[in-house]
PDB file of N, CA and C in Angstrom:
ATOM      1  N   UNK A   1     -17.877 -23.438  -8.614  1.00  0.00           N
ATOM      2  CA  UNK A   1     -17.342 -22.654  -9.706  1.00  0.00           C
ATOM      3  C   UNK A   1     -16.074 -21.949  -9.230  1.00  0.00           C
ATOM      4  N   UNK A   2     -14.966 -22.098 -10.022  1.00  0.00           N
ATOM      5  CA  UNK A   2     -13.777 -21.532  -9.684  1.00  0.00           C
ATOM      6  C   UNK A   2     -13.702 -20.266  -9.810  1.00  0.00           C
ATOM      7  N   UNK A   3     -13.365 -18.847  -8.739  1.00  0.00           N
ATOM      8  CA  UNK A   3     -12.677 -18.038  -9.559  1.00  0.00           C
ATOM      9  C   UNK A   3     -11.230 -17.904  -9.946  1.00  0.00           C
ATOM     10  N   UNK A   4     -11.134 -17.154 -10.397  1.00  0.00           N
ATOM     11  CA  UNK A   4      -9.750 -16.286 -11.245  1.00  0.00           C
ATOM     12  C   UNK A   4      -9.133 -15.215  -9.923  1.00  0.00           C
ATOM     13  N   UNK A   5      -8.173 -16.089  -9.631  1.00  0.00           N
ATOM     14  CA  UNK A   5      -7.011 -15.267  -8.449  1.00  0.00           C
ATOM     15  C   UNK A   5      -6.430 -13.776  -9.165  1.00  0.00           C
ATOM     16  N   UNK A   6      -6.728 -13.010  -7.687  1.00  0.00           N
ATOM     17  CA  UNK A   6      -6.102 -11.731  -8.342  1.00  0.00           C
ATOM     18  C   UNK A   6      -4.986 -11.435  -7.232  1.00  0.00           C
ATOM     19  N   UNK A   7      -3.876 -10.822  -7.827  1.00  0.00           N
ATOM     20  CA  UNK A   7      -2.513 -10.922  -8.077  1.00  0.00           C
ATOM     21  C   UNK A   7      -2.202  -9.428  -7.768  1.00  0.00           C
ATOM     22  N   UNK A   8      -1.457  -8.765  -7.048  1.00  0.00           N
ATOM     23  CA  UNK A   8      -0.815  -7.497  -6.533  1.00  0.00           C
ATOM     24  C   UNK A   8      -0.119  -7.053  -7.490  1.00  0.00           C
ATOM     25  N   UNK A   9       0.343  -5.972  -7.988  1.00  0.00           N
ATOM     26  CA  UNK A   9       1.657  -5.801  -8.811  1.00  0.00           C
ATOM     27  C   UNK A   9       2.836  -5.972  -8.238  1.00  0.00           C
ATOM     28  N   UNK A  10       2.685  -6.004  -6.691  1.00  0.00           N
ATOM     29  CA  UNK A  10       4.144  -6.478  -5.760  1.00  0.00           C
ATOM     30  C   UNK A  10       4.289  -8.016  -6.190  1.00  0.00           C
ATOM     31  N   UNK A  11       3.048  -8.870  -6.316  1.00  0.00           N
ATOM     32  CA  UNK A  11       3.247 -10.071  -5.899  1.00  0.00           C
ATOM     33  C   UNK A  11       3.416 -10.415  -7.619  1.00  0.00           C
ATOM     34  N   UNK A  12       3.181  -9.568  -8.833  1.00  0.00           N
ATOM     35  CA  UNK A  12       3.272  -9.672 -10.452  1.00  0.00           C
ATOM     36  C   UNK A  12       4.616  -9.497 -10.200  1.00  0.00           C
ATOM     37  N   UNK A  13       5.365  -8.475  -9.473  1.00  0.00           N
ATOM     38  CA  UNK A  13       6.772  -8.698  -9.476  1.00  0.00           C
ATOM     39  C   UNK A  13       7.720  -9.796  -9.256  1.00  0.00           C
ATOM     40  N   UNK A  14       7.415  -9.680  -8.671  1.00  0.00           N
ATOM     41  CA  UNK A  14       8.196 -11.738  -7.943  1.00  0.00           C
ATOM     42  C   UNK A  14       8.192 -12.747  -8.859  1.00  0.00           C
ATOM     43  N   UNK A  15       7.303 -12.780 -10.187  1.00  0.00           N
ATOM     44  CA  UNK A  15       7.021 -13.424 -10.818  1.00  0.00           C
ATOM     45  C   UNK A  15       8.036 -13.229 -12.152  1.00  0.00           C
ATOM     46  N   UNK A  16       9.373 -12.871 -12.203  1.00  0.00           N
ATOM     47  CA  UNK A  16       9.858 -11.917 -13.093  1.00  0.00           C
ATOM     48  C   UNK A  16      10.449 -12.771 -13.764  1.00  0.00           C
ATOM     49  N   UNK A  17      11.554 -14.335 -13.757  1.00  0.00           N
ATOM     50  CA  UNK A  17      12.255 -14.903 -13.661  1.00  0.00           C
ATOM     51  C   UNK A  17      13.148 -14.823 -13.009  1.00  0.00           C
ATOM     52  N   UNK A  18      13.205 -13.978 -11.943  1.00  0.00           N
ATOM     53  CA  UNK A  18      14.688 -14.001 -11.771  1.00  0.00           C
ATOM     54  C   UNK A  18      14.111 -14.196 -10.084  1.00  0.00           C
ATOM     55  N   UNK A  19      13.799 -13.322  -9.749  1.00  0.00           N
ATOM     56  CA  UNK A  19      13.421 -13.666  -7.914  1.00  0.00           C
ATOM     57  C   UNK A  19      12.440 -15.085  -7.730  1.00  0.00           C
ATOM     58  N   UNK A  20      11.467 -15.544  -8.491  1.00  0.00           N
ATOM     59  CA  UNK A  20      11.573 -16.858  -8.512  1.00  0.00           C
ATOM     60  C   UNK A  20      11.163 -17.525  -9.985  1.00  0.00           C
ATOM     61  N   UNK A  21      11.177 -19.001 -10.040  1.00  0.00           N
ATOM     62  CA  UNK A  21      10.907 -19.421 -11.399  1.00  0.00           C
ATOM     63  C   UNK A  21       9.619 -19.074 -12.111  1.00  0.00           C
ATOM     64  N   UNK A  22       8.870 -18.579 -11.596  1.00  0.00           N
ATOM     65  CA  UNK A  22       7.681 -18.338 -12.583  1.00  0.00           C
ATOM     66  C   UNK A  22       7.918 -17.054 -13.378  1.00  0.00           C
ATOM     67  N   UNK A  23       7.157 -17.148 -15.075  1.00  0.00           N
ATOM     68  CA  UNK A  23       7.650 -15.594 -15.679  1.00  0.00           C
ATOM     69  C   UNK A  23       6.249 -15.073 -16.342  1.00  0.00           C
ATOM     70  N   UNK A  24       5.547 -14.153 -15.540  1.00  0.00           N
ATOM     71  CA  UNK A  24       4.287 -13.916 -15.822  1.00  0.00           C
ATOM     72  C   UNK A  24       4.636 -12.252 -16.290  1.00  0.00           C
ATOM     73  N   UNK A  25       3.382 -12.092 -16.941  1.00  0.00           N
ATOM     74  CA  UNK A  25       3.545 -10.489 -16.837  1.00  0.00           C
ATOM     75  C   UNK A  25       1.716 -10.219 -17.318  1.00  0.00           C
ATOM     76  N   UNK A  26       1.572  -9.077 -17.246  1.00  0.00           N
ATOM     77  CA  UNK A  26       0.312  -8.710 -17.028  1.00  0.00           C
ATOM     78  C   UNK A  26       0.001  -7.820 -18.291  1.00  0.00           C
ATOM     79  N   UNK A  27      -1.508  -7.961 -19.022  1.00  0.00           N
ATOM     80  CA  UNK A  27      -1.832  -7.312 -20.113  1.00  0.00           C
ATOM     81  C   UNK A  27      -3.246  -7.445 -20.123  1.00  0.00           C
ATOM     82  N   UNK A  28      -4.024  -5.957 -20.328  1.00  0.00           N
ATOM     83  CA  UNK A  28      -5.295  -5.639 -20.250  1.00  0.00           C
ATOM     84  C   UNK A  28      -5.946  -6.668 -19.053  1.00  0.00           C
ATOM     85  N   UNK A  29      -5.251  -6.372 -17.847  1.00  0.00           N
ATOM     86  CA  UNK A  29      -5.775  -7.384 -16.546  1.00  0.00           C
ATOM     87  C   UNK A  29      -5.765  -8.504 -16.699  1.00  0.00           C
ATOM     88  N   UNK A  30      -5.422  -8.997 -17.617  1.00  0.00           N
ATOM     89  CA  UNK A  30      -4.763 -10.200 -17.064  1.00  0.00           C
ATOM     90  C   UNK A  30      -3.541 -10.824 -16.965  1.00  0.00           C
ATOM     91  N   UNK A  31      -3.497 -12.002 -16.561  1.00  0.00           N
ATOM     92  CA  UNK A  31      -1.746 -11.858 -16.016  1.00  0.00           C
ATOM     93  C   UNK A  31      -1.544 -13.827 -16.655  1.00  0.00           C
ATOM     94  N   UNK A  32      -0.748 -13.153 -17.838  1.00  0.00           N
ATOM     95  CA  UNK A  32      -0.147 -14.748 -18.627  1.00  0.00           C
ATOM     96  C   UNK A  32       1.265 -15.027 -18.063  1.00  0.00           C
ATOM     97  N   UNK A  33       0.750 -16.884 -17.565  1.00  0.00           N
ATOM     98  CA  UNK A  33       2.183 -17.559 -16.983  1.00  0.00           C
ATOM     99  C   UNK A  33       2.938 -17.449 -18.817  1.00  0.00           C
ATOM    100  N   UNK A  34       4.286 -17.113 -18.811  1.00  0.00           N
ATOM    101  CA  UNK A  34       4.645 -17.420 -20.093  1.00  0.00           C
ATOM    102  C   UNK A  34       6.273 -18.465 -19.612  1.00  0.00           C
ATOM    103  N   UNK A  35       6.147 -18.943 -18.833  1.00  0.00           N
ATOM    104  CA  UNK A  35       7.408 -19.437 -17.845  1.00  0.00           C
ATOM    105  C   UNK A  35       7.905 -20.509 -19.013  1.00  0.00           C
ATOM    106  N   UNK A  36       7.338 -21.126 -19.889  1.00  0.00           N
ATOM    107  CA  UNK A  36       7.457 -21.989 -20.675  1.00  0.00           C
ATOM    108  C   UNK A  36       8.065 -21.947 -21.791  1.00  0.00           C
ATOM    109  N   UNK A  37       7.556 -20.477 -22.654  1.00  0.00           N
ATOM    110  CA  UNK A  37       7.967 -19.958 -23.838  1.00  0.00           C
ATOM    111  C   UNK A  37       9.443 -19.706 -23.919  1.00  0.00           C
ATOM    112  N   UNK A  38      10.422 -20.255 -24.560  1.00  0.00           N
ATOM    113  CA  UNK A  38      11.752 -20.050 -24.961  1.00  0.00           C
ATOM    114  C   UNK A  38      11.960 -18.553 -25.275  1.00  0.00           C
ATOM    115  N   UNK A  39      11.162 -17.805 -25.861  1.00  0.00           N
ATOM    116  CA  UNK A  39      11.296 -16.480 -26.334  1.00  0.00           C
ATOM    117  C   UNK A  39      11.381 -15.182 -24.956  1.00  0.00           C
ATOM    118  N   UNK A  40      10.773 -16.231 -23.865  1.00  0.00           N
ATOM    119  CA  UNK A  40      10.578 -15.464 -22.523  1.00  0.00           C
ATOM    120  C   UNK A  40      11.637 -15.613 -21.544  1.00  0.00           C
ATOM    121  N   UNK A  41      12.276 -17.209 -21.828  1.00  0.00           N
ATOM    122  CA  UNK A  41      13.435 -18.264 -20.708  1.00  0.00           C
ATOM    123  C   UNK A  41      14.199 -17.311 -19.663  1.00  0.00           C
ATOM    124  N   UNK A  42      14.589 -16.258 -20.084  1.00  0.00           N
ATOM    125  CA  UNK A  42      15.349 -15.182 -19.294  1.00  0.00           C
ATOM    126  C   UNK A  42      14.626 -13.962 -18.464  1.00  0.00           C
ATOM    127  N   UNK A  43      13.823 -14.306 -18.589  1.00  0.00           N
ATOM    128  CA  UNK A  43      12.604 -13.095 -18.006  1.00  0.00           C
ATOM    129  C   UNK A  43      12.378 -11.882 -19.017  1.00  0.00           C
ATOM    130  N   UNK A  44      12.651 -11.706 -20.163  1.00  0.00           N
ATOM    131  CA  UNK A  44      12.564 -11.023 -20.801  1.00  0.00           C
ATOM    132  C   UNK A  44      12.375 -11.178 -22.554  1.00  0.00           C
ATOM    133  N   UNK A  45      11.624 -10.531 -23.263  1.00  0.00           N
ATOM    134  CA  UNK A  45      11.029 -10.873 -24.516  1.00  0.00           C
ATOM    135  C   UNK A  45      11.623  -9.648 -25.274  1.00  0.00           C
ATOM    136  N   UNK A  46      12.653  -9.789 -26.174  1.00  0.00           N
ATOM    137  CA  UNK A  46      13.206  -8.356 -26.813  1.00  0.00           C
ATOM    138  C   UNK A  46      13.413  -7.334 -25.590  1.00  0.00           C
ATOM    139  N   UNK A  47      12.272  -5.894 -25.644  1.00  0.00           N
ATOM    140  CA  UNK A  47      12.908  -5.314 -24.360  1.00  0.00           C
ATOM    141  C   UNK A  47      11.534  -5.152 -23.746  1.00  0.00           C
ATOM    142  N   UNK A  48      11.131  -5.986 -23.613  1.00  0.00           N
ATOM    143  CA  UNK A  48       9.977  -5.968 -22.892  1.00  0.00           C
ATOM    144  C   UNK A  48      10.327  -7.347 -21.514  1.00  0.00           C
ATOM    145  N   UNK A  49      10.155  -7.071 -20.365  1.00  0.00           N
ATOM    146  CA  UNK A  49      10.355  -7.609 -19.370  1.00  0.00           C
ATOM    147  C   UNK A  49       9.061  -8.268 -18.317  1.00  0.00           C
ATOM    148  N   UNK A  50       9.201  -9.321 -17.610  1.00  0.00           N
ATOM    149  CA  UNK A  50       8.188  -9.567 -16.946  1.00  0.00           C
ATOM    150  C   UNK A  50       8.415  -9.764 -15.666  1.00  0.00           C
ATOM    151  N   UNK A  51       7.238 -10.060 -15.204  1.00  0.00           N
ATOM    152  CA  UNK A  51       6.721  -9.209 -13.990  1.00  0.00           C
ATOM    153  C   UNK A  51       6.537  -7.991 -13.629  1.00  0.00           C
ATOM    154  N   UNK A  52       5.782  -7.101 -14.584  1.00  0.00           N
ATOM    155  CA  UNK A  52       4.709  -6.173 -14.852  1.00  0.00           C
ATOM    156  C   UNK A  52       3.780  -6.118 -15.909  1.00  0.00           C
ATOM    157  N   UNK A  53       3.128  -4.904 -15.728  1.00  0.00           N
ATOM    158  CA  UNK A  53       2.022  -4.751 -16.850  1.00  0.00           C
ATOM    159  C   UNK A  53       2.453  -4.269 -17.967  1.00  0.00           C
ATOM    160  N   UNK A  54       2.268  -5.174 -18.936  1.00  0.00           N
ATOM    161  CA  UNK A  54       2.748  -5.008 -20.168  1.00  0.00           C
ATOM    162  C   UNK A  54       1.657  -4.339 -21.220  1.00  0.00           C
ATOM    163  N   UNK A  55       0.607  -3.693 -20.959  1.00  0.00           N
ATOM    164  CA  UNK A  55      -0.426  -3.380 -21.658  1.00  0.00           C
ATOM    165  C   UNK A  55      -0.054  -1.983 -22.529  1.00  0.00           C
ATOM    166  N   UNK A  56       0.758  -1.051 -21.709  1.00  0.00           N
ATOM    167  CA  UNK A  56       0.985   0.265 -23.005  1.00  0.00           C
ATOM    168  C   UNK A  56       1.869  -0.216 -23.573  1.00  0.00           C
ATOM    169  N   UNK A  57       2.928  -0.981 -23.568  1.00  0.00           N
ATOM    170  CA  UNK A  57       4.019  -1.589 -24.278  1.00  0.00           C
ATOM    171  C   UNK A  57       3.595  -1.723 -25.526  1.00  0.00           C
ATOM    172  N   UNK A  58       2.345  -2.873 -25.102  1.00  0.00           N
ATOM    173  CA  UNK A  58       2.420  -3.741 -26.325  1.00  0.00           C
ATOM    174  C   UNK A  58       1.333  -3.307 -27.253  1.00  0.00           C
ATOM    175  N   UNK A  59       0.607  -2.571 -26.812  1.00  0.00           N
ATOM    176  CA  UNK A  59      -0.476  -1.450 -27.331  1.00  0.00           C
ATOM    177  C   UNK A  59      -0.107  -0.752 -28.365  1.00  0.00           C
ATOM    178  N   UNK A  60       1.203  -0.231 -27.459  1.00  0.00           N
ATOM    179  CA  UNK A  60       2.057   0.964 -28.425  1.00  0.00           C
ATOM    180  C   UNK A  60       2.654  -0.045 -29.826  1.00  0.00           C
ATOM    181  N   UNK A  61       3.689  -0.915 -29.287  1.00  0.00           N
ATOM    182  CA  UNK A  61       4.470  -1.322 -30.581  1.00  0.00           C
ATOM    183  C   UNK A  61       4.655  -2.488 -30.629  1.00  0.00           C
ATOM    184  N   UNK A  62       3.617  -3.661 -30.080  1.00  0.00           N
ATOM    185  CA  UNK A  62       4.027  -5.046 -30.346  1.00  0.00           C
ATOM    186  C   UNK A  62       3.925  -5.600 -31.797  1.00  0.00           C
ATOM    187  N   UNK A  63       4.750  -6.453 -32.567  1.00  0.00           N
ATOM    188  CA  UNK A  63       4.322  -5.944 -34.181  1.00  0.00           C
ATOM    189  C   UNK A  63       3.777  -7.876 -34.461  1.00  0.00           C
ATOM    190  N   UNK A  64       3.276  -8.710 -33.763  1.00  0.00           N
ATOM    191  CA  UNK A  64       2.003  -8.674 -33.926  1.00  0.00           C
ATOM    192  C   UNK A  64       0.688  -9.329 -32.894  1.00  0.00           C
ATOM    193  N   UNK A  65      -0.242  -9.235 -33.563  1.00  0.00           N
ATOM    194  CA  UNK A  65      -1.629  -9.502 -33.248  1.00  0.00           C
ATOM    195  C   UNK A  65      -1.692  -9.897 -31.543  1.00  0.00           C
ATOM    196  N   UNK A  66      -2.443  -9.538 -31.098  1.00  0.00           N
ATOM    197  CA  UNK A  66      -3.271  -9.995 -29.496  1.00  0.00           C
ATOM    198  C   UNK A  66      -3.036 -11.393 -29.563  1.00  0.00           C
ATOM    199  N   UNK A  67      -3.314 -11.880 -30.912  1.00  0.00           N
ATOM    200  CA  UNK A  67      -3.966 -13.268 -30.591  1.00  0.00           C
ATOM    201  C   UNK A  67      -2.934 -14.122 -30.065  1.00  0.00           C
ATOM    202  N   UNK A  68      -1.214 -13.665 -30.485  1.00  0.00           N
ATOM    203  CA  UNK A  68      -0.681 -14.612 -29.631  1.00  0.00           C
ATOM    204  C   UNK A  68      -0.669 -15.314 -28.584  1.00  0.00           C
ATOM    205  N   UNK A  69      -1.149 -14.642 -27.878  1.00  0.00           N
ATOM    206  CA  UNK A  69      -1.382 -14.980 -26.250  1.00  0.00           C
ATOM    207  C   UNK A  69      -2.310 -15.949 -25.886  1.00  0.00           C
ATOM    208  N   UNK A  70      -2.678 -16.385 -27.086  1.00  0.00           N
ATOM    209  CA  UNK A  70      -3.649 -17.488 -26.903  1.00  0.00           C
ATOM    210  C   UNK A  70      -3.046 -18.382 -26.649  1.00  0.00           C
ATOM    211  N   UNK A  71      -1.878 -18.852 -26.803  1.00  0.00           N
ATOM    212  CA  UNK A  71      -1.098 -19.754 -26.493  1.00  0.00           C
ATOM    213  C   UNK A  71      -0.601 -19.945 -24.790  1.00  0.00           C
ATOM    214  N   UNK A  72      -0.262 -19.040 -24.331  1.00  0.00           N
ATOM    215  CA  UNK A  72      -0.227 -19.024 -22.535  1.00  0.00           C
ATOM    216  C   UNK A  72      -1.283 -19.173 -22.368  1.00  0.00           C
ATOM    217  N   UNK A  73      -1.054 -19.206 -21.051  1.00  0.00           N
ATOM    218  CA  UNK A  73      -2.393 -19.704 -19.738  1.00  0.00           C
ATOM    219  C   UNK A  73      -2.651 -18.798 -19.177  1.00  0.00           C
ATOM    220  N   UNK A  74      -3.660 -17.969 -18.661  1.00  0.00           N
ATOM    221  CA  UNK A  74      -4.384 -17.066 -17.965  1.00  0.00           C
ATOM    222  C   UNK A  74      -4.395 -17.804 -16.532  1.00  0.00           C
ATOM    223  N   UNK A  75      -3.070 -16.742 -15.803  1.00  0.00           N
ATOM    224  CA  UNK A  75      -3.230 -17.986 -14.490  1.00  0.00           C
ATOM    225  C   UNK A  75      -4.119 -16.570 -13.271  1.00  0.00           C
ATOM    226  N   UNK A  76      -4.136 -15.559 -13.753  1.00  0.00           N
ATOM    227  CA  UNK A  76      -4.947 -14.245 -12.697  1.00  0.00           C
ATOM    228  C   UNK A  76      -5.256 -13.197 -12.840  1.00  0.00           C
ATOM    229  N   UNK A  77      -5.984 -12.615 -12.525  1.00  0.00           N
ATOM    230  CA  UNK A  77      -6.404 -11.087 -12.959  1.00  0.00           C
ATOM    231  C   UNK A  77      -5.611 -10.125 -11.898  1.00  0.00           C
ATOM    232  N   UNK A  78      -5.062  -8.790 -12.716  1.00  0.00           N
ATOM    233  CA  UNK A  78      -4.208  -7.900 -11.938  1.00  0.00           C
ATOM    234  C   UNK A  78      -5.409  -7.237 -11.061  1.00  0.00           C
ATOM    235  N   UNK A  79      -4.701  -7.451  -9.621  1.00  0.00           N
ATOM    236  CA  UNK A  79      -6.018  -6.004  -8.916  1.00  0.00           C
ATOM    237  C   UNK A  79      -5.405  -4.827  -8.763  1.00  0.00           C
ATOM    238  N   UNK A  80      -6.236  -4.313  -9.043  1.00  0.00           N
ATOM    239  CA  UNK A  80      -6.023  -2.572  -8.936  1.00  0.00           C
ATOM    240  C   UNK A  80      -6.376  -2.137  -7.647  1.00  0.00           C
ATOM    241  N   UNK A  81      -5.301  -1.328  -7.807  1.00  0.00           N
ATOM    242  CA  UNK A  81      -5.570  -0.303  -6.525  1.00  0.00           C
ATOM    243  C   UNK A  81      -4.841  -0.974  -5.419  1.00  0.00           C
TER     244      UNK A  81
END
């Protein structure tokens, strides 16, 4: 049985687009590759940026639904602490 890799916020950084090609960012612990999505291509989605935790962001004012994210891949869970 596989687990689910957990991921540093140093090592969620790196993941930004810009220091290397992957563009992940992290929400309610988990951490979506979105490297694919055109809306993301630049490391950044409106003014929301990746490679961090995007969870009060999008809490606060994403205008819509969770469910988008169904579409990325759940590639790790953020560890805390």
């Amino acid at each position: 049985m596989a687990t689910t890799p957990e991921y540093t916020v140093h090592q969620l950084a790196l993941r930004n687009g810009q220091d290397r090609p992957e563009i992940w960012f992290a929400y309610r612990g988990l951490i979506y590759d979105v490297t694919r999505s055109r809306l993301w291509r630049r490391g950044n989605h409106y003014e929301h940026w990746a490679g961090q935790d995007l969870t009060k962001e999008l809490d606060a004012d994403a205008p819509h639904t969770v469910n988008v994210l169904d579409k990325f891949h759940v590639v790790g869970r953020l560890k805390i602490g």
